[in-house]
Every structure is written in structure tokens, then in C-alpha cells.
N, C-alpha and C. Protein backbone atom coordinates (compact mmCIF):
# COMPACT_ATOMS: atom_id res chain seq x y z
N UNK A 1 -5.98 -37.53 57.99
CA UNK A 1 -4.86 -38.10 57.27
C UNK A 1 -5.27 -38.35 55.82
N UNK A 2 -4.81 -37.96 55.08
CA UNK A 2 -4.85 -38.10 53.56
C UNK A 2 -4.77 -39.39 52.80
N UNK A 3 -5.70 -39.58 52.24
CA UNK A 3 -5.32 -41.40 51.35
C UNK A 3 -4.93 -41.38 50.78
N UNK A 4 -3.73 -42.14 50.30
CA UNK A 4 -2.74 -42.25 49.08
C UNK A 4 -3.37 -43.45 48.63
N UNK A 5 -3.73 -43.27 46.98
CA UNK A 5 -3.59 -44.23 46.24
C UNK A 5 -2.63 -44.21 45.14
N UNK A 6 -2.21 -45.62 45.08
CA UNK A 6 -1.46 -46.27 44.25
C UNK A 6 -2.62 -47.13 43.01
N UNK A 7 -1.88 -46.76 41.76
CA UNK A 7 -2.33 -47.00 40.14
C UNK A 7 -1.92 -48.38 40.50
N UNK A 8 -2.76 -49.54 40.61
CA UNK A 8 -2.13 -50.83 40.32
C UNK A 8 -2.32 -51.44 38.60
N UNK A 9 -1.08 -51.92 38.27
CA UNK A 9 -0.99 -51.95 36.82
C UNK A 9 -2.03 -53.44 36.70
N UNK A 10 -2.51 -53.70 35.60
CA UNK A 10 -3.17 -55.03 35.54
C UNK A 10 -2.17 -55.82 35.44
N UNK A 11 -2.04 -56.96 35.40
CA UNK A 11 -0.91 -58.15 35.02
C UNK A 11 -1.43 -59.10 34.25
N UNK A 12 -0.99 -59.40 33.37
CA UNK A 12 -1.39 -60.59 32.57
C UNK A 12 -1.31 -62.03 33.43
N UNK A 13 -2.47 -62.62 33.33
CA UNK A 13 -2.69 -63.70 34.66
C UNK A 13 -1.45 -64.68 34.69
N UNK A 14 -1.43 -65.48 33.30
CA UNK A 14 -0.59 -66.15 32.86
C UNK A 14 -0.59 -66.90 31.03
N UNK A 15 0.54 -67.32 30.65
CA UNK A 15 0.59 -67.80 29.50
C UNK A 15 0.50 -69.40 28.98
N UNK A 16 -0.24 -69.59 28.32
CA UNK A 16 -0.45 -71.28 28.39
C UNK A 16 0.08 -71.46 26.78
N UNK A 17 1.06 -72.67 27.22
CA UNK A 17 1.43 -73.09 25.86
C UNK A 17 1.47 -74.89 25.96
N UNK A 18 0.56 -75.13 24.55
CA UNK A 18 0.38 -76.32 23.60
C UNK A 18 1.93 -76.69 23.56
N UNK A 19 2.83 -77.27 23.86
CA UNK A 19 3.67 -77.82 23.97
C UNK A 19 4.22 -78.46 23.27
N UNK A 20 3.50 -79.57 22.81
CA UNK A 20 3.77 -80.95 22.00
C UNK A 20 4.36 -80.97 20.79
N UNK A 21 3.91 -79.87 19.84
CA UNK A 21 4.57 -79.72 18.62
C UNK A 21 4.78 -78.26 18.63
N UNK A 22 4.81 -77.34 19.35
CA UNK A 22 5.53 -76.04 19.85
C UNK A 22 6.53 -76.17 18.92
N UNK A 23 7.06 -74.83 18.31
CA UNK A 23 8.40 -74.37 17.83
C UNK A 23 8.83 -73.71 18.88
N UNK A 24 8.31 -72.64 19.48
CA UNK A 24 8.62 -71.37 19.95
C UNK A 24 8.65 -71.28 21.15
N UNK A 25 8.92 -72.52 22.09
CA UNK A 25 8.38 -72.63 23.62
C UNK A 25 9.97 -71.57 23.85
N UNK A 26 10.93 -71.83 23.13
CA UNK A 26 12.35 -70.88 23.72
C UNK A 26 11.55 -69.39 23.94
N UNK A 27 10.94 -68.76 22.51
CA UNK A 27 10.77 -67.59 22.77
C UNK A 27 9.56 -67.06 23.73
N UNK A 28 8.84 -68.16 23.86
CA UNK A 28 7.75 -67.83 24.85
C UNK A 28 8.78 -67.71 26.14
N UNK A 29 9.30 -68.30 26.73
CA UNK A 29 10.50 -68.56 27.56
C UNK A 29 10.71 -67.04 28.16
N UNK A 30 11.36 -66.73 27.00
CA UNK A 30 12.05 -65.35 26.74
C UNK A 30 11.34 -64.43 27.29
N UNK A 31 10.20 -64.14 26.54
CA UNK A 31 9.73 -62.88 26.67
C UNK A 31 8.81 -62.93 27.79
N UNK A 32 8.28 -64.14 28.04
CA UNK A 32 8.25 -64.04 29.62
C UNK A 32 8.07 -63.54 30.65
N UNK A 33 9.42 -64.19 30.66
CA UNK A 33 10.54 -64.15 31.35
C UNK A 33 10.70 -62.40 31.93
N UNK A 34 10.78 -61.50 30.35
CA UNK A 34 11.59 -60.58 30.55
C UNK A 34 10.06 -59.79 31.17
N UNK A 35 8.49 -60.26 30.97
CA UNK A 35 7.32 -59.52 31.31
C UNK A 35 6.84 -59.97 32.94
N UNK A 36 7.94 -61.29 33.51
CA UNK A 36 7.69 -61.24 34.88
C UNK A 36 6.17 -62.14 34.59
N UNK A 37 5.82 -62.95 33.90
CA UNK A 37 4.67 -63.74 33.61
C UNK A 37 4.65 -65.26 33.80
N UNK A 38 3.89 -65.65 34.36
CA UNK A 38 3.76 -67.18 34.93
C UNK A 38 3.37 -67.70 33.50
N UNK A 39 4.15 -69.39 33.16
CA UNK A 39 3.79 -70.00 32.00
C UNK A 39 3.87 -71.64 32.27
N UNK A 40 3.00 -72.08 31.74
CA UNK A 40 2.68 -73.30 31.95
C UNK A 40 2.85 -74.48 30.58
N UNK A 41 3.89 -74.21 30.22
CA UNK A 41 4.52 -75.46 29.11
C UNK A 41 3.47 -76.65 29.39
N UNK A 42 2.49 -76.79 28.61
CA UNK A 42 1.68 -78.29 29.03
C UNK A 42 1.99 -79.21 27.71
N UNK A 43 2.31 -80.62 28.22
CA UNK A 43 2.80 -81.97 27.58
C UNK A 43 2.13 -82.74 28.07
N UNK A 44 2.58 -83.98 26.87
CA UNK A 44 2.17 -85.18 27.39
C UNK A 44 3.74 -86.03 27.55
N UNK A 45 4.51 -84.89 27.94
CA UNK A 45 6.44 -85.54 28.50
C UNK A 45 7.08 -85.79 27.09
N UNK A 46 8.14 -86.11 27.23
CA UNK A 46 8.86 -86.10 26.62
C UNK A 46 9.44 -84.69 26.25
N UNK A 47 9.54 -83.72 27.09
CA UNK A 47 10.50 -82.24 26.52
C UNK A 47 11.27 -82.17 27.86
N UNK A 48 12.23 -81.16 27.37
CA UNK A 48 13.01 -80.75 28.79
C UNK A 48 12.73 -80.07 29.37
N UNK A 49 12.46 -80.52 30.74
CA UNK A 49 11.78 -78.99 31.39
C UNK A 49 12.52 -78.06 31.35
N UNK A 50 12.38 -76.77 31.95
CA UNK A 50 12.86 -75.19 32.31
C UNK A 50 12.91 -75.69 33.69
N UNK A 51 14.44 -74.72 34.10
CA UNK A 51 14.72 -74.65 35.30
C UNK A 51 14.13 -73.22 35.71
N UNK A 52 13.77 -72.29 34.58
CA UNK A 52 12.73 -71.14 34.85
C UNK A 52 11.83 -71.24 36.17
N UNK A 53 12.23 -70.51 37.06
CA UNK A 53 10.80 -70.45 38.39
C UNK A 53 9.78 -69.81 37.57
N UNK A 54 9.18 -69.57 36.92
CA UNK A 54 8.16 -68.95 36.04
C UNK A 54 7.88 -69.54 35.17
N UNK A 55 8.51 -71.37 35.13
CA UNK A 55 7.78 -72.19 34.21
C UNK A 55 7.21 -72.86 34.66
N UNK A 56 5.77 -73.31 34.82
CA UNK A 56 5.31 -74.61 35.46
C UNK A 56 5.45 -75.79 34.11
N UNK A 57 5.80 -76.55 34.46
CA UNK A 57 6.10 -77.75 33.07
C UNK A 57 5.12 -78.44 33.80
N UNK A 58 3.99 -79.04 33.26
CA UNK A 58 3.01 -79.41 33.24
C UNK A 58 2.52 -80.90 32.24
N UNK A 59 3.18 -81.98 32.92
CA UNK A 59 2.86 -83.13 32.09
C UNK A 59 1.48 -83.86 32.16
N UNK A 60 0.52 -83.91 31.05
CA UNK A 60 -0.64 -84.42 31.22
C UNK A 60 -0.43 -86.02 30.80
N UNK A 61 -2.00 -87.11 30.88
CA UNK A 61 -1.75 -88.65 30.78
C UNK A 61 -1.83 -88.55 29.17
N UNK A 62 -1.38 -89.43 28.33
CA UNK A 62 -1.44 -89.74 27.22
C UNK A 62 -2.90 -89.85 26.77
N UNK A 63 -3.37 -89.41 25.98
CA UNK A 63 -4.08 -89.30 25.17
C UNK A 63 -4.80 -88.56 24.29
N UNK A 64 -5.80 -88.61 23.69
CA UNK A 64 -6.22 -87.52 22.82
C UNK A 64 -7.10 -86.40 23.68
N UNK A 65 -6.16 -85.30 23.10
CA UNK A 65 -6.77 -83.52 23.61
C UNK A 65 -6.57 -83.42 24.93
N UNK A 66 -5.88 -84.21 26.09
CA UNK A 66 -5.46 -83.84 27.34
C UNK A 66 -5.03 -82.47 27.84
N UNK A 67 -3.94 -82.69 26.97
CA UNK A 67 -3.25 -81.12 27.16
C UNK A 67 -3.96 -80.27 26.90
N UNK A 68 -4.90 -80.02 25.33
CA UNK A 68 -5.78 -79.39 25.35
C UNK A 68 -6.84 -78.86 26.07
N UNK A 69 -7.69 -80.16 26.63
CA UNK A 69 -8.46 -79.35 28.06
C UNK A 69 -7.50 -79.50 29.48
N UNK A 70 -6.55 -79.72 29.65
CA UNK A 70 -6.10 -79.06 30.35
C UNK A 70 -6.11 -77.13 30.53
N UNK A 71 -5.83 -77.21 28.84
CA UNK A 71 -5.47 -75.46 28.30
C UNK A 71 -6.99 -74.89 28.74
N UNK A 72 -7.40 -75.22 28.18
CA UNK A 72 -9.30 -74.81 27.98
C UNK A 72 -9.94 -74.79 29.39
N UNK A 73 -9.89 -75.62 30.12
CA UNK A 73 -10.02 -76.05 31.73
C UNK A 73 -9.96 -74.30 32.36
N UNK A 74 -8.55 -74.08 32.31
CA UNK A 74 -8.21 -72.66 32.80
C UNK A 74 -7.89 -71.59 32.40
N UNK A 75 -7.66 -71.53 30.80
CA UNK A 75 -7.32 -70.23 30.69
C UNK A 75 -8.45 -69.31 30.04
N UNK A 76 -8.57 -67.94 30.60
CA UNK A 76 -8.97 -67.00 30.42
C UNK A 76 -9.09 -65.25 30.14
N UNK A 77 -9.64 -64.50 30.79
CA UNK A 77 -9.90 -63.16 30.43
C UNK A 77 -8.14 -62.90 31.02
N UNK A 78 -7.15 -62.06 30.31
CA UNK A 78 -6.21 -61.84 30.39
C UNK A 78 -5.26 -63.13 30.39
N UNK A 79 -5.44 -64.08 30.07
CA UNK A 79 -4.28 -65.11 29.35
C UNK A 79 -4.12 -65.51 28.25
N UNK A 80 -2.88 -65.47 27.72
CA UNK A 80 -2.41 -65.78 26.35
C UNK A 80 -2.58 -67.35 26.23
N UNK A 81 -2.61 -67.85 24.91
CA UNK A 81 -2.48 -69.06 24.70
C UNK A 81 -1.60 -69.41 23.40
N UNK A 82 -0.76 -70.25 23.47
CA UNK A 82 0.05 -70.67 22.16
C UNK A 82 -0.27 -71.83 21.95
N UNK A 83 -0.79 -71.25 20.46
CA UNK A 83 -1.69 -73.19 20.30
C UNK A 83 -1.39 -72.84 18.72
N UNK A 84 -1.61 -74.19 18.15
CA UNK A 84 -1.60 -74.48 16.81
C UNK A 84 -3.00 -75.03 16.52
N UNK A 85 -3.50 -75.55 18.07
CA UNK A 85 -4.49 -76.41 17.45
C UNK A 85 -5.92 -75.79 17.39
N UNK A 86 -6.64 -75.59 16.42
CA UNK A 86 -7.64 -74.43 16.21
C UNK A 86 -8.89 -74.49 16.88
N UNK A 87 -9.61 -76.20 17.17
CA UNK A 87 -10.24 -76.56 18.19
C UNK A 87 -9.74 -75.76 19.80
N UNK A 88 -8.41 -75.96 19.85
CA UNK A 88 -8.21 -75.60 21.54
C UNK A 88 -8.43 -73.86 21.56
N UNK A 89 -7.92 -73.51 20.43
CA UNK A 89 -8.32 -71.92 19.74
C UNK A 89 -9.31 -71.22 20.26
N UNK A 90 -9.98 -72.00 19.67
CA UNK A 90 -11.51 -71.87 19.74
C UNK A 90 -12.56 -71.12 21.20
N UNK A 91 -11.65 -72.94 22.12
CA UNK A 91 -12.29 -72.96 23.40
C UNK A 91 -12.07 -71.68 24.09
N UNK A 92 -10.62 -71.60 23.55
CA UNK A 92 -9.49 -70.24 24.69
C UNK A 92 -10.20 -69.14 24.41
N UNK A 93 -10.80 -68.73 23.19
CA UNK A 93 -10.91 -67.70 22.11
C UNK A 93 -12.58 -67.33 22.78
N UNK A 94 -13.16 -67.89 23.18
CA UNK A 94 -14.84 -68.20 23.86
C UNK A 94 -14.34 -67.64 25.19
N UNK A 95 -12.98 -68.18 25.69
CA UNK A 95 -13.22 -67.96 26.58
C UNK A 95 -12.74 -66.69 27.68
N UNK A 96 -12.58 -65.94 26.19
CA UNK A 96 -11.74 -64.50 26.73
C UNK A 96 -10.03 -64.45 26.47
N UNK A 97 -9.88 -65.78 26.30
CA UNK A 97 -8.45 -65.64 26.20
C UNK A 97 -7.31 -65.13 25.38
N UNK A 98 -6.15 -64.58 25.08
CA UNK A 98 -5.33 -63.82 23.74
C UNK A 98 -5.33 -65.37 23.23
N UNK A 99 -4.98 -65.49 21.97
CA UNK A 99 -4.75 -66.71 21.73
C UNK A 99 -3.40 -66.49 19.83
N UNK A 100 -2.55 -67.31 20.36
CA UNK A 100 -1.41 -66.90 18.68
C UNK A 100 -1.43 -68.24 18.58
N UNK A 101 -1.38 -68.42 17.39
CA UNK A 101 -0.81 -69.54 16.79
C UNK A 101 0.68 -69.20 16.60
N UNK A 102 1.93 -70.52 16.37
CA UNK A 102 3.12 -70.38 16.35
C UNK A 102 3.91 -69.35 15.15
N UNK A 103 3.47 -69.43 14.36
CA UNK A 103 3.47 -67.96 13.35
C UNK A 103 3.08 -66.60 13.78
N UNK A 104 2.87 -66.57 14.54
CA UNK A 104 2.24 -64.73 15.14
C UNK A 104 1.07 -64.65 14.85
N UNK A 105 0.16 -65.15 14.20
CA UNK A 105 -1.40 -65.18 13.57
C UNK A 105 -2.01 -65.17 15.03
N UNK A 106 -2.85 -63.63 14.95
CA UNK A 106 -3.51 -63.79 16.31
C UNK A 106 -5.02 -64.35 15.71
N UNK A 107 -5.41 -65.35 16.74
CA UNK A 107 -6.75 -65.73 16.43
C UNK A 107 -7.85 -64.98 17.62
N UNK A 108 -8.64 -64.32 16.84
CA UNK A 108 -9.59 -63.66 17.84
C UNK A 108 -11.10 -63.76 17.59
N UNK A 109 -12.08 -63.53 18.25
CA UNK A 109 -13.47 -63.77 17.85
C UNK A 109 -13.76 -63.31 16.68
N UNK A 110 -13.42 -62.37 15.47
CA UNK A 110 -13.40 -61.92 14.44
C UNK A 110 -13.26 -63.01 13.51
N UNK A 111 -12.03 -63.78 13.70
CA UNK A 111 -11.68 -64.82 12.49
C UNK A 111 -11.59 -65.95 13.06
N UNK A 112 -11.93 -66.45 14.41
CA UNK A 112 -11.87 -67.87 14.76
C UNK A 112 -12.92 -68.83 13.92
N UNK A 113 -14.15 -68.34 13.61
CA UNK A 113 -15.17 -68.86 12.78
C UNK A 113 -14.82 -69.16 11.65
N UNK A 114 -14.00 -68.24 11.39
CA UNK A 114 -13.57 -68.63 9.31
C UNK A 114 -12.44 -69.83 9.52
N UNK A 115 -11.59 -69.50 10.51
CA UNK A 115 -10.34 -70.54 10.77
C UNK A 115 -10.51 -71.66 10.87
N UNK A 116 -12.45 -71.79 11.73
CA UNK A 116 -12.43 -73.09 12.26
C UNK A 116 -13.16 -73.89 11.28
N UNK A 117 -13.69 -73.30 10.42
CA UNK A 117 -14.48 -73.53 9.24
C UNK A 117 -13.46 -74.08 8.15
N UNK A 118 -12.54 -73.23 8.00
CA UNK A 118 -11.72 -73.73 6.98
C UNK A 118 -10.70 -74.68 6.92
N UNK A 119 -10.17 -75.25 8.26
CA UNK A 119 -10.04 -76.17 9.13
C UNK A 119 -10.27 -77.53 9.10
N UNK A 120 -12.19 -77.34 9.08
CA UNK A 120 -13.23 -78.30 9.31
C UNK A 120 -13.06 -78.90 7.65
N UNK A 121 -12.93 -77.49 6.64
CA UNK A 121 -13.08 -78.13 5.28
C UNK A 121 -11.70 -78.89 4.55
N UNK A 122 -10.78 -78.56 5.34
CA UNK A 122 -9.35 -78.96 4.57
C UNK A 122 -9.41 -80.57 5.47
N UNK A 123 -9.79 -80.85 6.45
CA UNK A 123 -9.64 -82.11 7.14
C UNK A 123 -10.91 -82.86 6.29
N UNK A 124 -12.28 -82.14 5.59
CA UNK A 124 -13.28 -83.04 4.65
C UNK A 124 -12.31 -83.46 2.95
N UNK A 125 -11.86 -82.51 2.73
CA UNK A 125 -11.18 -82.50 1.09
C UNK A 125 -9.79 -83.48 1.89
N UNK A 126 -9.19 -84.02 2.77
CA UNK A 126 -8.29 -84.78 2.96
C UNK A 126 -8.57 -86.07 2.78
N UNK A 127 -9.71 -86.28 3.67
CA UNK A 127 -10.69 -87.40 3.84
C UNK A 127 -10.91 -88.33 2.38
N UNK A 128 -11.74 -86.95 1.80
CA UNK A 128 -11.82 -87.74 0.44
C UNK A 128 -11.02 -87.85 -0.88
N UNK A 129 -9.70 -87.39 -0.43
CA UNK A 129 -8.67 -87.78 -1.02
C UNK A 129 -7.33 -88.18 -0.97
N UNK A 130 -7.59 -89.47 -0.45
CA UNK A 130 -6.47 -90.02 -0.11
C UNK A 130 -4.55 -89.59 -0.68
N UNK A 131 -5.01 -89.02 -1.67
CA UNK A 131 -3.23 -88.38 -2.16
C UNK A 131 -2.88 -86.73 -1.98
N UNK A 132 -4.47 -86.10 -1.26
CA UNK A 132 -4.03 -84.65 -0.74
C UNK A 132 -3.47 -84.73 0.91
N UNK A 133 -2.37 -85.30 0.94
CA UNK A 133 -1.98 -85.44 2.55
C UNK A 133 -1.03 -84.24 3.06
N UNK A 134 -1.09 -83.76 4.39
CA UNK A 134 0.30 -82.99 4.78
C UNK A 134 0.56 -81.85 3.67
N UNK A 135 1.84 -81.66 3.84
CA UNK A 135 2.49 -81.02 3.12
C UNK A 135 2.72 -79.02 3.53
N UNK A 136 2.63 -79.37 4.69
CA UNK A 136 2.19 -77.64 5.01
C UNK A 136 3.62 -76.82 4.43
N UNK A 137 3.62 -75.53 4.64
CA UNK A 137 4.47 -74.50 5.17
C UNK A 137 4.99 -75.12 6.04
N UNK A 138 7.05 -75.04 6.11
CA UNK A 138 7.64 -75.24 6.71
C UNK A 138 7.86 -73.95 7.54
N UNK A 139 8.31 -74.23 8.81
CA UNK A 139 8.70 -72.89 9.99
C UNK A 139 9.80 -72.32 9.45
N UNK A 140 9.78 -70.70 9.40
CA UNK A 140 10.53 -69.81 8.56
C UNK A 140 11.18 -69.15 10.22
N UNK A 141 12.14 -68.45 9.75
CA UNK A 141 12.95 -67.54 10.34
C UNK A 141 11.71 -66.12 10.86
N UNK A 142 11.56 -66.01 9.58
CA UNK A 142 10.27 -64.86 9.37
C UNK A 142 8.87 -65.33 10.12
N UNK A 143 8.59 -66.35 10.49
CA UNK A 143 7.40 -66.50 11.36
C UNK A 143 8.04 -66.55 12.56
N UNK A 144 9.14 -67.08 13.16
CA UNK A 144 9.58 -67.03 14.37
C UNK A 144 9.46 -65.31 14.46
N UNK A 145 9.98 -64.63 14.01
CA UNK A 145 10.16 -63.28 13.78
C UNK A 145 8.46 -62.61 14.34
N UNK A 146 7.59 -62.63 13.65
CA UNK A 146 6.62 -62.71 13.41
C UNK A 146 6.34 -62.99 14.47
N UNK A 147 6.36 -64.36 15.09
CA UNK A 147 5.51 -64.72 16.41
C UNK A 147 5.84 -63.49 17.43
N UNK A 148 7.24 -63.43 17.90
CA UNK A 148 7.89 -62.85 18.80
C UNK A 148 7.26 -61.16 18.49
N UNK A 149 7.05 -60.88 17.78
CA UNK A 149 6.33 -59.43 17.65
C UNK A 149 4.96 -59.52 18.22
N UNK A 150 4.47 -60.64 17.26
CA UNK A 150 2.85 -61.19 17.96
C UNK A 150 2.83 -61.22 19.37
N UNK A 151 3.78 -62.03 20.54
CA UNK A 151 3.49 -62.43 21.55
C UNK A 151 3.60 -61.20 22.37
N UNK A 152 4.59 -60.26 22.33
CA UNK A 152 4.78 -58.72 22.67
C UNK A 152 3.98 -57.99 22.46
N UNK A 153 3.53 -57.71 21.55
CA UNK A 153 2.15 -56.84 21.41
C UNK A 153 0.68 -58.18 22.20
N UNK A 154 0.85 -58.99 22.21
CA UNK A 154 -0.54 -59.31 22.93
C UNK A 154 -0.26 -59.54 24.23
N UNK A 155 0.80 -59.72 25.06
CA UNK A 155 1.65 -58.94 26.10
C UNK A 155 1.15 -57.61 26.20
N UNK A 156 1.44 -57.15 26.07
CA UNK A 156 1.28 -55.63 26.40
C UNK A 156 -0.08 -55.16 26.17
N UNK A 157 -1.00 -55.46 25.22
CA UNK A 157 -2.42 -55.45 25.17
C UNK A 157 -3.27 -56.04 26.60
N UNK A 158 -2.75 -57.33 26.70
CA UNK A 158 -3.55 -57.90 28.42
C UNK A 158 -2.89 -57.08 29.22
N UNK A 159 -1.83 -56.69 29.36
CA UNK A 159 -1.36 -55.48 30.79
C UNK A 159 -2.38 -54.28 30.66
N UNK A 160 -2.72 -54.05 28.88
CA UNK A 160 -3.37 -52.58 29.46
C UNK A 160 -4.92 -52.72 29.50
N UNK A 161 -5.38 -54.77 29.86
CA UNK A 161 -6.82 -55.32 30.21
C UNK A 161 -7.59 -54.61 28.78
């Protein structure tokens, strides 16, 4: 009798998203959604969950970087991560994981070092100057844009492992 094999496609394990100050949890949602991918919205509460069966809403206890090692805890070789925060970056980024910031900026072992460096130096030049506070780039149309291209192409990069 003859063996048939079947090509099994890889699957992207799942998608972890920083939650808390998220823009883009809709379009993570979305595209998803439409890739058949498990996602884990992690908080510390206060959002509305998804009635999505493919969302786990994931409320962690209050305090500092919870959600974060929550993120870091599990994600890995074939999971995306949506983070802003360059520390949790970092961990994901060590640890095999895709990783975008909410602008489409993929962070990868190439530039996580300069990111986290430059990071490290804008939080020293804050420090010692009490009137350089805040003030970032506001969220554009064009980075939502941007992300949603980002998250699709690093989609489709973990399917092809």
C-alpha cells in the first residue's frame, strides 16, 4: 500500500498583544482573525473584551511589568508580539519571537540593541532635565496603515517558519 503524505503548512503559534496602551488591538483583531490565529489581548482590565473565540482576553494583577512577563513568560519561536514597550521587545526578540511595535517598526535582533540603547539614553537626558518631558509623535492614519502591512507580512513570514 502506498504512503500518502500530506505538506503540513507551519502555523503561526499565536499573537501576543501589550494591551494597555495598544492603538491597534482592532486591527490585530482583524487580521487574525482573517489568518485563523490564536491572540491573547493581555491587560491589567479595564478594556472590552472580544467576543472573538480566537481572543483570549487575558487580565493580569496590577502592577509594574505584569502583563509584560506575562508576554515574555510565553512567547516564542513563531509568535508575534505587539508591544510598544522596548524592554518587553527585547525579552520576545531573545526569545525567537516576531515582535512590531504599534507603527509597523519591526524590531528584530539586528536593531533591538540600538533601540534599547537609545531608549536607555532618552529616559537618562529626561532624568536630567526636568523640562524635556513627553511630547512624542502622535498616532497617524499612516502608521495604522503601516502597522497593518507590518503585521501581514510578519504573518506570513512565521507561516513560512
Amino acid at each position: 500500500m502506498p504512503r500518502h503524505c500530506t505538506r503540513i503548512e507551519p502555523e503561526v503559534s499565536q499573537i501576543y498583544v501589550d494591551a494597555d496602551a495598544c492603538p491597534v488591538k482592532a486591527e490585530v483583531e482583524r487580521v487574525g482573525t482573517r489568518h485563523g490565529v490564536k491572540m491573547h489581548v493581555v491587560s491589567n482590565g479595564g478594556l472590552r473584551p472580544s467576543q472573538n473565540p480566537l481572543v483570549d482576553n487575558v487580565i493580569v494583577p496590577e502592577g509594574p511589568d505584569i502583563a509584560d512577563m506575562w508576554i515574555a513568560d510565553r512567547a516564542g519561536p513563531g509568535d508575534v508580539v505587539i508591544t510598544g514597550d522596548i524592554p518587553l521587545a527585547a525579552k520576545c526578540v531573545e526569545a525567537g519571537a516576531r515582535v512590531l511595535k504599534h507603527n509597523g517598526e519591526a524590531l528584530t535582533a539586528a536593531n533591538i540593541g540600538n533601540v534599547l540603547a537609545t531608549r536607555d539614553l532618552m529616559t537618562d537626558l529626561r532624568a536630567a532635565d526636568p523640562f524635556r518631558q513627553g511630547g512624542g509623535k502622535g498616532f497617524t492614519k499612516a502608521d495604522r496603515s503601516r502597522f497593518l502591512e507590518a503585521l501581514e507580512r510578519e504573518l506570513r513570514a512565521a507561516k513560512r517558519g
